[in-house]
PDB file of N, CA and C in Angstrom:
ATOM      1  N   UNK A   1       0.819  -1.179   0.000  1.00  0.00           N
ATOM      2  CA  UNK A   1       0.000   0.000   0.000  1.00  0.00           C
ATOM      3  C   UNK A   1       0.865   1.245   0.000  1.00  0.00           C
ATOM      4  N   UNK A   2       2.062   1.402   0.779  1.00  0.00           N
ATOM      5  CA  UNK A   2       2.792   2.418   0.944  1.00  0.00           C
ATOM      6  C   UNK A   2       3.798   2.496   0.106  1.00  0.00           C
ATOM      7  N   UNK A   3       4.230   1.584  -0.887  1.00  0.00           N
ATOM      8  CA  UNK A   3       5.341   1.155  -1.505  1.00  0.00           C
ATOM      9  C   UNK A   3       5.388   1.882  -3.022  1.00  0.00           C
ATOM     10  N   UNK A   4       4.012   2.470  -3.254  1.00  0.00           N
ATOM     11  CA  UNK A   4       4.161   3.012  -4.361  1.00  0.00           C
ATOM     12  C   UNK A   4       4.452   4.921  -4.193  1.00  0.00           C
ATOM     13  N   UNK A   5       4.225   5.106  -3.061  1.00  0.00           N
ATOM     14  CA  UNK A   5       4.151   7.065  -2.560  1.00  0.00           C
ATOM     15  C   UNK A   5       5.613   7.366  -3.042  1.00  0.00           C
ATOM     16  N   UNK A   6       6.536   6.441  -3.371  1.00  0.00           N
ATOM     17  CA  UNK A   6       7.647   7.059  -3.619  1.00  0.00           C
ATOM     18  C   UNK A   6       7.849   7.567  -5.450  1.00  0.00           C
ATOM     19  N   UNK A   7       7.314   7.023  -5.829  1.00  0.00           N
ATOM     20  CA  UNK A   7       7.451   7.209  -7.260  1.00  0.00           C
ATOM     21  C   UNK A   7       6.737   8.354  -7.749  1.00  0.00           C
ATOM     22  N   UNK A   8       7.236   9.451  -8.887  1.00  0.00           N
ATOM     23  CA  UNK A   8       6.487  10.525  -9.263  1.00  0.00           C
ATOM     24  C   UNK A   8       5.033  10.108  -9.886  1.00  0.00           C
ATOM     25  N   UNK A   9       4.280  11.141  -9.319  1.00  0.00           N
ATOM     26  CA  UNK A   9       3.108  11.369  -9.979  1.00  0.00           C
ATOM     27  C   UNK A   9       2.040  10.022  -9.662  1.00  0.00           C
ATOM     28  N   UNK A  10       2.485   9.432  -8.454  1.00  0.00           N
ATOM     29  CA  UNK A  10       2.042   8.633  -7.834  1.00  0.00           C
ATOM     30  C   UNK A  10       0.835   8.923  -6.587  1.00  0.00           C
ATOM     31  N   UNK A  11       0.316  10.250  -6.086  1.00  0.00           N
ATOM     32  CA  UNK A  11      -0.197  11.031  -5.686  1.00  0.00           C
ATOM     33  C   UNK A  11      -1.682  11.311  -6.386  1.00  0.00           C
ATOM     34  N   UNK A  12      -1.145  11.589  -8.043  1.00  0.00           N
ATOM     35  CA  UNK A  12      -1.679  12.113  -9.161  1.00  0.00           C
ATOM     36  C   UNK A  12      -2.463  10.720  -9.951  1.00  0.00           C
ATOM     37  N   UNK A  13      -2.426   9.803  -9.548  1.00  0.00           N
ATOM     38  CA  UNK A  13      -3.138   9.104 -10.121  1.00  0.00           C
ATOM     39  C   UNK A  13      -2.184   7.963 -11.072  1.00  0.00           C
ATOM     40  N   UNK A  14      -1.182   8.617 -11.932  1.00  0.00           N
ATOM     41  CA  UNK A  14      -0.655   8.709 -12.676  1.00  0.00           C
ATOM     42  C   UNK A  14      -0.093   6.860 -12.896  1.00  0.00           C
ATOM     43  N   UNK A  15       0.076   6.101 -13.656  1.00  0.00           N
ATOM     44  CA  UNK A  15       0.156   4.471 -13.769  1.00  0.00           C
ATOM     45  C   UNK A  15       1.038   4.124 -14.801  1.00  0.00           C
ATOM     46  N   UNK A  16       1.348   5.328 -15.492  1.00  0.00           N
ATOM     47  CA  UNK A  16       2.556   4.780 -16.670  1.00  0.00           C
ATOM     48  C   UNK A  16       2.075   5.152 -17.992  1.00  0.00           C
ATOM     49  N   UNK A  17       1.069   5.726 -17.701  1.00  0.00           N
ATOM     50  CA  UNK A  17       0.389   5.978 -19.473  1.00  0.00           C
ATOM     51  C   UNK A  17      -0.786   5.553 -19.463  1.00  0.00           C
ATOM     52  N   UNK A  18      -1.679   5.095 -18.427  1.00  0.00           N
ATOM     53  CA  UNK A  18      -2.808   5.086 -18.541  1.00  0.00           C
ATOM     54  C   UNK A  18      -3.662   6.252 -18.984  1.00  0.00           C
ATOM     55  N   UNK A  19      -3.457   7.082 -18.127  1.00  0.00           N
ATOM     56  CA  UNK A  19      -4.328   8.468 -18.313  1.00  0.00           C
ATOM     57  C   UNK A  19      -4.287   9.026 -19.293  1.00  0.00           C
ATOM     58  N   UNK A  20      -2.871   8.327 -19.931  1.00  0.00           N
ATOM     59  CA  UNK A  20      -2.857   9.309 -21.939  1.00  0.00           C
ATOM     60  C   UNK A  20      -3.926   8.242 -22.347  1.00  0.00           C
ATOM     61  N   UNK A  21      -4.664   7.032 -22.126  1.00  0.00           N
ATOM     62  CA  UNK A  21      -5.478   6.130 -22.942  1.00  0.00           C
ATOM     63  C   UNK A  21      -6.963   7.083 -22.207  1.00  0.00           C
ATOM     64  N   UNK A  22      -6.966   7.203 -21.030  1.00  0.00           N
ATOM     65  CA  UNK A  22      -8.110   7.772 -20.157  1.00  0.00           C
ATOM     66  C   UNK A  22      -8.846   9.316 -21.393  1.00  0.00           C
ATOM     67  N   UNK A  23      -7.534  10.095 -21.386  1.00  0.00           N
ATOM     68  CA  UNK A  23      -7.565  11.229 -21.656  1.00  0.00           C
ATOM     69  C   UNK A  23      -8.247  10.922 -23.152  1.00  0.00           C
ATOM     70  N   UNK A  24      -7.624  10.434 -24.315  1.00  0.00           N
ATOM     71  CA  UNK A  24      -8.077  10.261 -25.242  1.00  0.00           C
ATOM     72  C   UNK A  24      -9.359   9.372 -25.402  1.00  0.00           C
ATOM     73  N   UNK A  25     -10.124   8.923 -24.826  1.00  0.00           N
ATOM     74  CA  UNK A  25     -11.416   7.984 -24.838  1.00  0.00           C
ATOM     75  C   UNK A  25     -12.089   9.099 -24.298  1.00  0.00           C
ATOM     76  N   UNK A  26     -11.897   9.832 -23.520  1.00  0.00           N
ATOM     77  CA  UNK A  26     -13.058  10.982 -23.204  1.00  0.00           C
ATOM     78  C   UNK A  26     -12.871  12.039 -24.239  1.00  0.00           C
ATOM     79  N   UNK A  27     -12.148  12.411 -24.602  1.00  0.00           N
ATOM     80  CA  UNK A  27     -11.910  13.317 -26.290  1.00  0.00           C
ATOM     81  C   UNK A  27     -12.531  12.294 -27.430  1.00  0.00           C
ATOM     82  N   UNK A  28     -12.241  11.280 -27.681  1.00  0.00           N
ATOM     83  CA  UNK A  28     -13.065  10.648 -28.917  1.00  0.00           C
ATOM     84  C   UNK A  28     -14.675  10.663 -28.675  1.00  0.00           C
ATOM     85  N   UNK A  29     -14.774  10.449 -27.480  1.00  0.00           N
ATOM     86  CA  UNK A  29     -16.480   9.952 -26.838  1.00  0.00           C
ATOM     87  C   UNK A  29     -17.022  11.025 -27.031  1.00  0.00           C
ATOM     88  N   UNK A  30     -16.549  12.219 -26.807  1.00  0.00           N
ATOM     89  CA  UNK A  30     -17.302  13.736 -26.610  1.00  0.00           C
ATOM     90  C   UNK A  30     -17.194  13.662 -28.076  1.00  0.00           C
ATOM     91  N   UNK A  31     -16.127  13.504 -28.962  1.00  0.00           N
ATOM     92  CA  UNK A  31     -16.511  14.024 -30.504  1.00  0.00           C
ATOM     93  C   UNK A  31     -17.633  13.121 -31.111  1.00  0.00           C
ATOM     94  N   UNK A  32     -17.970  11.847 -30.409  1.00  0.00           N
ATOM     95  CA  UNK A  32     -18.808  11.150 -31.349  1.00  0.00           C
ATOM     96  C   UNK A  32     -19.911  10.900 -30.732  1.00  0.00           C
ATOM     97  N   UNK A  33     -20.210  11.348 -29.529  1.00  0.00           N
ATOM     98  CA  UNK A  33     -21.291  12.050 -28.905  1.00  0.00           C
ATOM     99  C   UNK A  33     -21.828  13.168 -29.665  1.00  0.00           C
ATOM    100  N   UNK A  34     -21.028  14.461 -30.292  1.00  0.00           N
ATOM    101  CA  UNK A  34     -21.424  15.284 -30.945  1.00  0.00           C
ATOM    102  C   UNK A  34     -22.039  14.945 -32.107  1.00  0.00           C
ATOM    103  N   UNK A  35     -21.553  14.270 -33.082  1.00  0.00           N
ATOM    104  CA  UNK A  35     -21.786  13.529 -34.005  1.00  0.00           C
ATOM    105  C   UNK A  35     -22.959  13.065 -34.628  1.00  0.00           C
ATOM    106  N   UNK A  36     -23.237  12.343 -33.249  1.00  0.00           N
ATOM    107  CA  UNK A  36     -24.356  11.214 -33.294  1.00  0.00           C
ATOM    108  C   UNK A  36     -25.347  11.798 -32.764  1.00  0.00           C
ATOM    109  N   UNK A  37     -25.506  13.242 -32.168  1.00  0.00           N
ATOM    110  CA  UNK A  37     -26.282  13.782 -31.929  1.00  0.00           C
ATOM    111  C   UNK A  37     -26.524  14.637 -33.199  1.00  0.00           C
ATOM    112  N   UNK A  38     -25.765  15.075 -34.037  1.00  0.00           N
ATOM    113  CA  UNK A  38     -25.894  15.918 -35.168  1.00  0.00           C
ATOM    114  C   UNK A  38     -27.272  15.477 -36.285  1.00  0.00           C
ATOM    115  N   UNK A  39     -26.757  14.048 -36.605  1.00  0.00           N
ATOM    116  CA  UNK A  39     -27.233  13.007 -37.137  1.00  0.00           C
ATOM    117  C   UNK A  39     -28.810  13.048 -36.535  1.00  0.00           C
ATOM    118  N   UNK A  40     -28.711  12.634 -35.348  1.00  0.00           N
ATOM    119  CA  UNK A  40     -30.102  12.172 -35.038  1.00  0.00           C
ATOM    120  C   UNK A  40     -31.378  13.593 -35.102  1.00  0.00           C
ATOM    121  N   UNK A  41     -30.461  14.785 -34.898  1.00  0.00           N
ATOM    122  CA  UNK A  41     -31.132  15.889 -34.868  1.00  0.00           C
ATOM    123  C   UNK A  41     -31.404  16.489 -36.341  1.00  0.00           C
ATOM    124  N   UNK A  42     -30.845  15.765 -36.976  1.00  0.00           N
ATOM    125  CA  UNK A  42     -30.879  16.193 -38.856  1.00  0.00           C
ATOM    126  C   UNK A  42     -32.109  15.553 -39.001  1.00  0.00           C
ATOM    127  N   UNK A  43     -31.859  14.054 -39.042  1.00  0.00           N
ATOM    128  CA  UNK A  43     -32.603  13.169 -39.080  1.00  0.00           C
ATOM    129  C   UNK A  43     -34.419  13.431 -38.383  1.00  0.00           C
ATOM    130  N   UNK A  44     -34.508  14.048 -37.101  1.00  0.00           N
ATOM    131  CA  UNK A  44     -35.428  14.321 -36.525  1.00  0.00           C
ATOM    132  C   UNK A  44     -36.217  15.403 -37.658  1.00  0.00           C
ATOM    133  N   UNK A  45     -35.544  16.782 -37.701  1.00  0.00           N
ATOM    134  CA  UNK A  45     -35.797  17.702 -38.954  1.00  0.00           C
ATOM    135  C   UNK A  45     -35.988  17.876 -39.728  1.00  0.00           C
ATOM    136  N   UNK A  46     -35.635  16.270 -40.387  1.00  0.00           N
ATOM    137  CA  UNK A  46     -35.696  16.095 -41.870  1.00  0.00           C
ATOM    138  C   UNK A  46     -37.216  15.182 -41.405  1.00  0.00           C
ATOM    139  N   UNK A  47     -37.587  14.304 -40.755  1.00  0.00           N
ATOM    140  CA  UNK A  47     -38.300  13.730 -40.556  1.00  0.00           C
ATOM    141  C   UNK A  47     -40.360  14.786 -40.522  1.00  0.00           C
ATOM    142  N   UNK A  48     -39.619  15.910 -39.519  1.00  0.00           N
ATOM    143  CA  UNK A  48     -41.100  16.393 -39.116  1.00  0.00           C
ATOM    144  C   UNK A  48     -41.005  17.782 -40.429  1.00  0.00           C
ATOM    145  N   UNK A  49     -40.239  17.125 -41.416  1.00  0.00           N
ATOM    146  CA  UNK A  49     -40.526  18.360 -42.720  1.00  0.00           C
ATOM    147  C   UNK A  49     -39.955  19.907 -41.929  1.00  0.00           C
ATOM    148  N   UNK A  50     -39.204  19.945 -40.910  1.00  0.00           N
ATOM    149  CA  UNK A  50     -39.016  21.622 -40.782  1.00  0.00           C
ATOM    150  C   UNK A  50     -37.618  22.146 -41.915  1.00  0.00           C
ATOM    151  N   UNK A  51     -38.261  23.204 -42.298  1.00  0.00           N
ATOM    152  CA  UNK A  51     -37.467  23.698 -43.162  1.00  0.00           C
ATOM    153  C   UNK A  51     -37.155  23.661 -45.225  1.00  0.00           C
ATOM    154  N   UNK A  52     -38.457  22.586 -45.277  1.00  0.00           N
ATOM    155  CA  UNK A  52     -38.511  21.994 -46.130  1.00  0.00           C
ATOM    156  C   UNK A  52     -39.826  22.248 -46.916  1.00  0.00           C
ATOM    157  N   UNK A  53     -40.546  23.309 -46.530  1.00  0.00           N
ATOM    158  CA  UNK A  53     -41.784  23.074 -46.941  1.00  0.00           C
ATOM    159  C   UNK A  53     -41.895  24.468 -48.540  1.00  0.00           C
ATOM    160  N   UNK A  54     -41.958  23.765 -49.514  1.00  0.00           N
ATOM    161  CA  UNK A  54     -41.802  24.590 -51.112  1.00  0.00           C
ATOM    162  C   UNK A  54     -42.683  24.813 -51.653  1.00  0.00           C
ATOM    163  N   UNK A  55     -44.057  23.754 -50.835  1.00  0.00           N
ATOM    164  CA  UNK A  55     -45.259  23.778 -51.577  1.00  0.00           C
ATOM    165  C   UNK A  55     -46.502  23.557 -50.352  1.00  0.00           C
ATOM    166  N   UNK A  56     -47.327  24.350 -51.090  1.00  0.00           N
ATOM    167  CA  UNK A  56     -48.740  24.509 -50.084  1.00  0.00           C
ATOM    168  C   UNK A  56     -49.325  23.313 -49.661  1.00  0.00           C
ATOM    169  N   UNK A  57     -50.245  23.209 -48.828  1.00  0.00           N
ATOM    170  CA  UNK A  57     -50.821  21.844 -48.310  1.00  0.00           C
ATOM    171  C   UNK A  57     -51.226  21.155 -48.951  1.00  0.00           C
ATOM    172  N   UNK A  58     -51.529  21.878 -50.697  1.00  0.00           N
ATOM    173  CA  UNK A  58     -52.762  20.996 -51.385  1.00  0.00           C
ATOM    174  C   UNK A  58     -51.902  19.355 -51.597  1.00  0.00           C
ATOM    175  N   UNK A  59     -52.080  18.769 -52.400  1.00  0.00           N
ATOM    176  CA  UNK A  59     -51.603  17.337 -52.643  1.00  0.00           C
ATOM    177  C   UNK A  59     -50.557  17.283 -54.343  1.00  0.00           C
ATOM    178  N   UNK A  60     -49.418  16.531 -53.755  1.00  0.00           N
ATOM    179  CA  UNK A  60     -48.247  16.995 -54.940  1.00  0.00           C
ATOM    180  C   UNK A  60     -48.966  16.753 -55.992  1.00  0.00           C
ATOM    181  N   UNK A  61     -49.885  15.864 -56.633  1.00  0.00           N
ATOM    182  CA  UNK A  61     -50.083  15.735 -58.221  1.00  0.00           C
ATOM    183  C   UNK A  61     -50.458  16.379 -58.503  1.00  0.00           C
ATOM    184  N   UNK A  62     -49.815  17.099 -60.038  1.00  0.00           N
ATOM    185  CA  UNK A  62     -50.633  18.332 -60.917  1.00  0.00           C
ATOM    186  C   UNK A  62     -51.680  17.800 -61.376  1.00  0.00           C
ATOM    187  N   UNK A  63     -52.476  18.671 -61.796  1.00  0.00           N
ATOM    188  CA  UNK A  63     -53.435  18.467 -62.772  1.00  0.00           C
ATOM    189  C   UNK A  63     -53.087  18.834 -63.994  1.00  0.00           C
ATOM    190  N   UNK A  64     -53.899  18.819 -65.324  1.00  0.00           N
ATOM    191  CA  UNK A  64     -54.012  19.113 -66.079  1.00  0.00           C
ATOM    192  C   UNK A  64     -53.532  20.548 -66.654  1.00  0.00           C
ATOM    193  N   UNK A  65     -54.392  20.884 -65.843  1.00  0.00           N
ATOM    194  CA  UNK A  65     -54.236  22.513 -66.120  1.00  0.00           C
ATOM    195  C   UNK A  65     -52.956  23.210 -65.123  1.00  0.00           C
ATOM    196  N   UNK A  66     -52.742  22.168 -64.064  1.00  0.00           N
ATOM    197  CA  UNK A  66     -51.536  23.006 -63.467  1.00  0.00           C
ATOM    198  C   UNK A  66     -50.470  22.460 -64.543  1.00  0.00           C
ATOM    199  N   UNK A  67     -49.940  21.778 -65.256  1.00  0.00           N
ATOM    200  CA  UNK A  67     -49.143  21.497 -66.451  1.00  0.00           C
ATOM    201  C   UNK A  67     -49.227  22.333 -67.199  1.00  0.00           C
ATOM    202  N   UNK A  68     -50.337  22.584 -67.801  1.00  0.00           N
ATOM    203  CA  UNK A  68     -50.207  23.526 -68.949  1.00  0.00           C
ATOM    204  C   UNK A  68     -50.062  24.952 -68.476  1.00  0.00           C
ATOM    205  N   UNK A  69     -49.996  25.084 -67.253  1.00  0.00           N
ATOM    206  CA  UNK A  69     -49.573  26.990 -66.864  1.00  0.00           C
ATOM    207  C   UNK A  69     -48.743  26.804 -66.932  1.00  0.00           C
ATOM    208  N   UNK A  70     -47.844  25.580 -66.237  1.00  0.00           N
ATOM    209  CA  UNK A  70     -46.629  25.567 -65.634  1.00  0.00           C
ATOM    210  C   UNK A  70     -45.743  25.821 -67.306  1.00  0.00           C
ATOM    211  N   UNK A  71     -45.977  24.687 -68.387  1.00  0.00           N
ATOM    212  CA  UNK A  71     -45.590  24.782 -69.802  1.00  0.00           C
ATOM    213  C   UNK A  71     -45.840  26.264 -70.208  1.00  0.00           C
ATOM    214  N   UNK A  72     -46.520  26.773 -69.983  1.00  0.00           N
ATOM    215  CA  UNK A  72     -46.827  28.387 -70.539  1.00  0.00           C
ATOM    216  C   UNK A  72     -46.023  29.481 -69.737  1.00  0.00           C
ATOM    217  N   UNK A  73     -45.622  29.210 -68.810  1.00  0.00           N
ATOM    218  CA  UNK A  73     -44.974  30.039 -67.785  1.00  0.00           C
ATOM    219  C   UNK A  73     -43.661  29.600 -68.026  1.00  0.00           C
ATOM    220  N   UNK A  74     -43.043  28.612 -68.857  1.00  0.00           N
ATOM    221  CA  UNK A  74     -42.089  27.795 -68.907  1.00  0.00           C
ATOM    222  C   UNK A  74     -41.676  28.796 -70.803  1.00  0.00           C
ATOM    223  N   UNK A  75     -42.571  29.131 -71.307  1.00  0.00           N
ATOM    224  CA  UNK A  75     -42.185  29.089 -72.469  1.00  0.00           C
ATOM    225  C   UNK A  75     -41.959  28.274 -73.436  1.00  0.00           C
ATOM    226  N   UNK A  76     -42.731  27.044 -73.096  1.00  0.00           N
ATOM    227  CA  UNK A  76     -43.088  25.663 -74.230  1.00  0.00           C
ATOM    228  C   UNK A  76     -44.015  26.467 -75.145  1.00  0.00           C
ATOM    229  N   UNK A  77     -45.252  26.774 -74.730  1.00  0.00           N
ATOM    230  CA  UNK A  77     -46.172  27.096 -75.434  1.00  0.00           C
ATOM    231  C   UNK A  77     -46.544  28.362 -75.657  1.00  0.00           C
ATOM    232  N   UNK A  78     -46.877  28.771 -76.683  1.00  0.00           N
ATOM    233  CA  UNK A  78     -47.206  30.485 -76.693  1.00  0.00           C
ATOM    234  C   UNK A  78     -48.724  30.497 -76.597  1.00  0.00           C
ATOM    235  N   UNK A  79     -49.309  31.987 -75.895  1.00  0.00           N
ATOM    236  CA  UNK A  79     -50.478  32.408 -75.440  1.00  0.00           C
ATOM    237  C   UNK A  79     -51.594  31.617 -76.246  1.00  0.00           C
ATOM    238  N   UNK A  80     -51.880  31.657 -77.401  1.00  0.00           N
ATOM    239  CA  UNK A  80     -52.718  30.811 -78.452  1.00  0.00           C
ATOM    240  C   UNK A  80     -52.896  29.963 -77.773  1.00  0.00           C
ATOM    241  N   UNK A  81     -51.766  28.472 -78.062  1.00  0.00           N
ATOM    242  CA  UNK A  81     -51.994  27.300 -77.757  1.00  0.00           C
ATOM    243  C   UNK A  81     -52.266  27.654 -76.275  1.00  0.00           C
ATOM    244  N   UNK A  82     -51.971  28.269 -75.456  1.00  0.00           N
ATOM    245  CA  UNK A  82     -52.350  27.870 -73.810  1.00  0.00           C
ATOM    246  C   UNK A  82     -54.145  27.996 -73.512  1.00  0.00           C
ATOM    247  N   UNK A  83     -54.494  29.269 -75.109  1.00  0.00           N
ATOM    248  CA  UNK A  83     -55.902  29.257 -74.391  1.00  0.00           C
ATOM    249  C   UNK A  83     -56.696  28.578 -75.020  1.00  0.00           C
ATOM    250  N   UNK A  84     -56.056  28.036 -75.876  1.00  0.00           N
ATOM    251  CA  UNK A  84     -56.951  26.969 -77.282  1.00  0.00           C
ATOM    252  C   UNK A  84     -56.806  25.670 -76.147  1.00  0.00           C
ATOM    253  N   UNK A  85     -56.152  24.921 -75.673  1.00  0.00           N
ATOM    254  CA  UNK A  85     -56.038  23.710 -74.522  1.00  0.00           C
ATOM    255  C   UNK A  85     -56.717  24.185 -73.541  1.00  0.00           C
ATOM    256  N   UNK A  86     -56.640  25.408 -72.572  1.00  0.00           N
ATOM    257  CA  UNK A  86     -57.223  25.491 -71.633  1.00  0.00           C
ATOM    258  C   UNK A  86     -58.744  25.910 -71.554  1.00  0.00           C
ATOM    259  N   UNK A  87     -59.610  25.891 -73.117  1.00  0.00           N
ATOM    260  CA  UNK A  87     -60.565  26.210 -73.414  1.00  0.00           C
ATOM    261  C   UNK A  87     -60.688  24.598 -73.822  1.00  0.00           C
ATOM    262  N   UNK A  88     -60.137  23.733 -74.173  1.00  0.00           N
ATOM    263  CA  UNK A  88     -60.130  22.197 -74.633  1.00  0.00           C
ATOM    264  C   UNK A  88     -60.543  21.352 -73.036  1.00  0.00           C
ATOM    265  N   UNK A  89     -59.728  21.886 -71.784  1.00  0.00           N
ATOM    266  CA  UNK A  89     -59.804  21.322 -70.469  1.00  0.00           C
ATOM    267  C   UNK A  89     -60.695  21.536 -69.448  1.00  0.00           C
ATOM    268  N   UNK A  90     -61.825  22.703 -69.978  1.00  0.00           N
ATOM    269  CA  UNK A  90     -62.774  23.291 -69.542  1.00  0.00           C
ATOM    270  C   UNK A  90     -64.128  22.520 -69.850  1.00  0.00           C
TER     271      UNK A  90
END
């Protein structure tokens, strides 16, 4: 029990190089603690849609007529054809 007080850093805990293995497992753990919290909090965000929202509540499929604005607003089709079809979809 008393046989070790003579040696440095024996007070301190200190075992030969343990504490450099100690020291570095609590530095890796905290970085991949961060990590894995990053992840799960992306993941959460990406999950409940925050930040993500481009389009109104209605329901993604176009219709008909949302195509052909979208083509007319696009510059596929000129004014004519948009109202000759959208008088065809009516």
């Amino acid at each position: 029990m008393w046989q070790n007080w003579h040696q440095p850093g024996a007070m301190m805990g200190y075992d030969g190089g343990g504490w450099f293995w100690g020291m570095a497992f609590h530095g890796l753990s905290a970085i991949l603690f961060i990590a894995v919290l990053a992840v799960v909090l992306s993941l959460l965000f990406r999950w409940l849609g925050v930040g993500h929202r481009t389009h109104s509540a209605t329901p993604s499929h176009n219709s008909a007529l949302d195509i052909l604005k979208a083509r007319y607003a696009h510059g596929e089709i000129d004014r004519d054809d948009y109202l000759q079809r959208k008088a065809d979809l009516s």
